[in-house]
Every structure is written in C-alpha cells, then in structure tokens.
N, C-alpha and C. Protein backbone atom coordinates (compact mmCIF):
# COMPACT_ATOMS: atom_id res chain seq x y z
N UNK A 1 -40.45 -74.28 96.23
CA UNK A 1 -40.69 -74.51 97.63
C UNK A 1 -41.73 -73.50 98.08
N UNK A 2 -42.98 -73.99 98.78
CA UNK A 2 -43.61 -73.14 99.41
C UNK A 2 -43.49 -72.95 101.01
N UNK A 3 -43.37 -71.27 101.65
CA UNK A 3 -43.31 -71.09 102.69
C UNK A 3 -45.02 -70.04 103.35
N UNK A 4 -44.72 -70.08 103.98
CA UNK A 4 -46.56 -70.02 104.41
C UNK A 4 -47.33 -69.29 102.96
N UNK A 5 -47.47 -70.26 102.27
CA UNK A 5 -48.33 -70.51 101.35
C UNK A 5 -48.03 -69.61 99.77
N UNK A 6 -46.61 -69.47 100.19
CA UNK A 6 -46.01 -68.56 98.75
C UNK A 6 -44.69 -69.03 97.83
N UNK A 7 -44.87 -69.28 97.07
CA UNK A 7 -43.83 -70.03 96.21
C UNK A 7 -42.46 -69.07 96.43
N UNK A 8 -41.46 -70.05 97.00
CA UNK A 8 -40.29 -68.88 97.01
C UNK A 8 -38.89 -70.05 96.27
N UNK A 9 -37.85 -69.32 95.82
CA UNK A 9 -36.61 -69.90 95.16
C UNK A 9 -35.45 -70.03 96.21
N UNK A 10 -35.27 -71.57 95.97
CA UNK A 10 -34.00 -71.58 96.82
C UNK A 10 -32.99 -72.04 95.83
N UNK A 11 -31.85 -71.77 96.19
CA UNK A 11 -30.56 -72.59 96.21
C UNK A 11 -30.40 -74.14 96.57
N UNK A 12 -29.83 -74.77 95.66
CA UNK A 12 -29.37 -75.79 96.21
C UNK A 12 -28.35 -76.23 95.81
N UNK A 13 -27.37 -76.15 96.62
CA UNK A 13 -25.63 -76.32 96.54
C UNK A 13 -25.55 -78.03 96.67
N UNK A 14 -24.16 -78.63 96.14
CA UNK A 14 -24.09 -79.78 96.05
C UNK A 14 -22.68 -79.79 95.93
N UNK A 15 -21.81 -80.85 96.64
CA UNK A 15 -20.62 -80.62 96.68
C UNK A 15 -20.79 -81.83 95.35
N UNK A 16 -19.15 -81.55 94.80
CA UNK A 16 -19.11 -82.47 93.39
C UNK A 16 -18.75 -83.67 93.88
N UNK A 17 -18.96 -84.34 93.05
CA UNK A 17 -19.28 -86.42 93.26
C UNK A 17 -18.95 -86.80 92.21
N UNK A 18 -17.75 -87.64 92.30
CA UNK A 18 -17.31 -88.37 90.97
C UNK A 18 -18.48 -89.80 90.99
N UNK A 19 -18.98 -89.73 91.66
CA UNK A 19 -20.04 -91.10 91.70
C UNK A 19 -21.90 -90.56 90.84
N UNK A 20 -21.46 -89.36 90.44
CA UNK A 20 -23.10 -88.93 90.29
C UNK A 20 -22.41 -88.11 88.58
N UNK A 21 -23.64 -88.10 87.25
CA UNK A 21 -23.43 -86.90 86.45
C UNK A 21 -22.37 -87.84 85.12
N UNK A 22 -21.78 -86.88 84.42
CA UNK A 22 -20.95 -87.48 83.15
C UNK A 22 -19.91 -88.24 83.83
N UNK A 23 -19.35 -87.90 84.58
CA UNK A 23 -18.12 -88.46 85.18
C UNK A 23 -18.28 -90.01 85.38
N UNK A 24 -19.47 -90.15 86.18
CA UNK A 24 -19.91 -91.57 86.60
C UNK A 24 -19.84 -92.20 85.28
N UNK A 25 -20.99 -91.78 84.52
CA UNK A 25 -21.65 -92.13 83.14
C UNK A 25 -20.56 -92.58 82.29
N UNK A 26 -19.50 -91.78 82.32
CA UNK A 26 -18.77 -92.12 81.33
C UNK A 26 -16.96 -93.34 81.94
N UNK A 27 -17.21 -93.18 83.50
CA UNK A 27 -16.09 -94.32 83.79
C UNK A 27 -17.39 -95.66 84.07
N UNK A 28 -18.30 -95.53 83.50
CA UNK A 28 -19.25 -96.65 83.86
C UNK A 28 -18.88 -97.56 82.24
N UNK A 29 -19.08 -96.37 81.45
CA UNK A 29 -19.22 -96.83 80.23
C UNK A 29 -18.07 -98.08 79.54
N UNK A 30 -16.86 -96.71 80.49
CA UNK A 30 -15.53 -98.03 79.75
C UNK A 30 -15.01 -99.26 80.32
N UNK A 31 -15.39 -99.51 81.77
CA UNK A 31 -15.67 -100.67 82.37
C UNK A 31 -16.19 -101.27 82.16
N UNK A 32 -17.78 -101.16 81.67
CA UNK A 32 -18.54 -102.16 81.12
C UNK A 32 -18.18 -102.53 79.80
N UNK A 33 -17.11 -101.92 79.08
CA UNK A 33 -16.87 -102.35 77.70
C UNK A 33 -15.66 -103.24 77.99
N UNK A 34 -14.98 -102.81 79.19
CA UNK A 34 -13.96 -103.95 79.72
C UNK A 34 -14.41 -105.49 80.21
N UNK A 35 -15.72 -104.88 80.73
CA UNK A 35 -16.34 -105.99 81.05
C UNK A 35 -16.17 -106.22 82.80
N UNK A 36 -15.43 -104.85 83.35
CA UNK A 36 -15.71 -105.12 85.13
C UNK A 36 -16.97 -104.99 85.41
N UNK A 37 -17.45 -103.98 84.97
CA UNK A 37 -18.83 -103.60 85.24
C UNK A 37 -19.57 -103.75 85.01
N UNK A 38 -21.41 -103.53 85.24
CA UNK A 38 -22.28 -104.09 84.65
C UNK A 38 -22.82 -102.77 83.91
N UNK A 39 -23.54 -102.37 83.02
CA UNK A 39 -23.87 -101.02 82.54
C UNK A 39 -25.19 -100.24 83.74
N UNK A 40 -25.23 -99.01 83.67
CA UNK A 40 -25.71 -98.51 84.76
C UNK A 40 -27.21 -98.53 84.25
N UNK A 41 -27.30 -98.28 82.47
CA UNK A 41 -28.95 -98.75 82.30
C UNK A 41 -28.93 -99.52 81.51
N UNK A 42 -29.76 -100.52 80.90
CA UNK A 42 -30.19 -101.30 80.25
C UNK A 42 -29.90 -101.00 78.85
N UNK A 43 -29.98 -101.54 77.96
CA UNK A 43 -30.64 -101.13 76.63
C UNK A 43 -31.81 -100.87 76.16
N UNK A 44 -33.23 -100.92 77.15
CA UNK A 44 -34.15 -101.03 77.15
C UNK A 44 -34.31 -99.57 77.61
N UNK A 45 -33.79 -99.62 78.99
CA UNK A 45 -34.24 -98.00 79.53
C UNK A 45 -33.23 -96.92 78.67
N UNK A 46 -32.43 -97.36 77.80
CA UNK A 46 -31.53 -96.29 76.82
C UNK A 46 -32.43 -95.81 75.68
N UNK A 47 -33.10 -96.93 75.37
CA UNK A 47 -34.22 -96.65 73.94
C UNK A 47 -35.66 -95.75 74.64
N UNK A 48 -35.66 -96.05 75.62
CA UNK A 48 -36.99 -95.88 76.02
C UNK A 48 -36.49 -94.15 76.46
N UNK A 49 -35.19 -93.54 76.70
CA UNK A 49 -35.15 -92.50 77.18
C UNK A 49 -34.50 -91.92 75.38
N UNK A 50 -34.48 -92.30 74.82
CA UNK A 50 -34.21 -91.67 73.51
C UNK A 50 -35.43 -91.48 72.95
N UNK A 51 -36.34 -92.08 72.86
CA UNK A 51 -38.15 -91.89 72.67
C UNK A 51 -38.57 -90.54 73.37
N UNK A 52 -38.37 -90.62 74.65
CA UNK A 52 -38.69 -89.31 75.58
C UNK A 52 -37.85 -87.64 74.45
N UNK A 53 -36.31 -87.89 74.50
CA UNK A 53 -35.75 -87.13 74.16
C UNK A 53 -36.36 -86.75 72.47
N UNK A 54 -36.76 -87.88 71.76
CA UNK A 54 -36.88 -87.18 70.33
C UNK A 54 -38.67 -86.49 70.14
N UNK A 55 -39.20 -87.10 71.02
CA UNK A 55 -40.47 -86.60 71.32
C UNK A 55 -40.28 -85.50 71.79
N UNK A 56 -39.57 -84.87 72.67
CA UNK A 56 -39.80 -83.95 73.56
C UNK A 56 -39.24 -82.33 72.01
N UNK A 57 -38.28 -83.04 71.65
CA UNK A 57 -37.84 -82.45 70.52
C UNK A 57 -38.72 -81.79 69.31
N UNK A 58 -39.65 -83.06 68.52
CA UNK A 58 -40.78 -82.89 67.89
C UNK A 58 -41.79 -81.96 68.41
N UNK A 59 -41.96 -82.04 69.58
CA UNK A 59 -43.27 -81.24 70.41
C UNK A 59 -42.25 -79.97 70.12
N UNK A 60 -41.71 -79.69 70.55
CA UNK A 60 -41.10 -78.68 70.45
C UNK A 60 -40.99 -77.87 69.31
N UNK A 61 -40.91 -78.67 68.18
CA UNK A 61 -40.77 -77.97 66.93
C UNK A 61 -41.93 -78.13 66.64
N UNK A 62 -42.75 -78.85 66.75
CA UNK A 62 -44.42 -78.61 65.94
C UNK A 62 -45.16 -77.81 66.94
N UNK A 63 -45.12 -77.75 68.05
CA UNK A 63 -45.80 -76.76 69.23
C UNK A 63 -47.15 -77.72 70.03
N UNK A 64 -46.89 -79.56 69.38
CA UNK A 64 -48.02 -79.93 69.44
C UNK A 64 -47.81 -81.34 70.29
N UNK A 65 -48.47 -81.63 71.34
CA UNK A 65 -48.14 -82.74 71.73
C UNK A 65 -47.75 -84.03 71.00
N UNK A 66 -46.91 -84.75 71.36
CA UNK A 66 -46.18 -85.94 70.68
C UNK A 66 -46.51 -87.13 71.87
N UNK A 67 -47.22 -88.15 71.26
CA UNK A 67 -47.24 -90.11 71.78
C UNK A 67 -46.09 -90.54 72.10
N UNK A 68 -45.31 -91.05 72.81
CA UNK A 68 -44.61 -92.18 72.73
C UNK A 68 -44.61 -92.86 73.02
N UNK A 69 -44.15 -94.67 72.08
CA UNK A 69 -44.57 -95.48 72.00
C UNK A 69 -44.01 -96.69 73.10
C-alpha cells in the first residue's frame, strides 16, 4: 500500500469462513463425489493450475524461466 507516495505494510485481519480456503475445498470435494454439488473448478482449470504449480517449481530449481503450455 502506498501512502503519500511511500510503500508502507499493513495488516489484514479476516475473520474465519467456512465458505472460503481448505475447509470449503474440501466439503466441496465430497459432495461433488456424492453428487449434490457441482465441483468448484473444472478439470480444465485443475490441469491448467498444476502447469502453473510444476513450472513455477522447475523455474525454481533451474533459476531459469519456464513456458507453459
């Protein structure tokens, strides 16, 4: 956050939410395997964020930018 023109650190508090985070993620998961629910991402945006994650990984260990496809 900048305040007259100087980068400063705030806080930001958040009361807990069973609707937001693993909690959600994971009573999402077993509903949709029950079949109440619909899944919260795709299979498309699951692959496409596992690309991000193993790239981000590679860069990391080679020190060198990584494509993904």
């Amino acid at each position: 956050v900048q305040e007259n023109g100087r980068s400063v650190n705030r806080s930001i508090i958040t009361e807990p939410n069973e609707d937001m985070g693993r909690i959600r993620a994971a009573q999402n998961f077993i509903l949709s395997v029950e079949g109440s629910e619909q899944p919260l991402n795709t299979p498309e945006q699951a692959l496409a964020l596992m690309k991000i994650i193993d790239a981000t990984y590679e860069s990391a260990r080679s020190g060198q930018p990584v494509a993904i496809d």
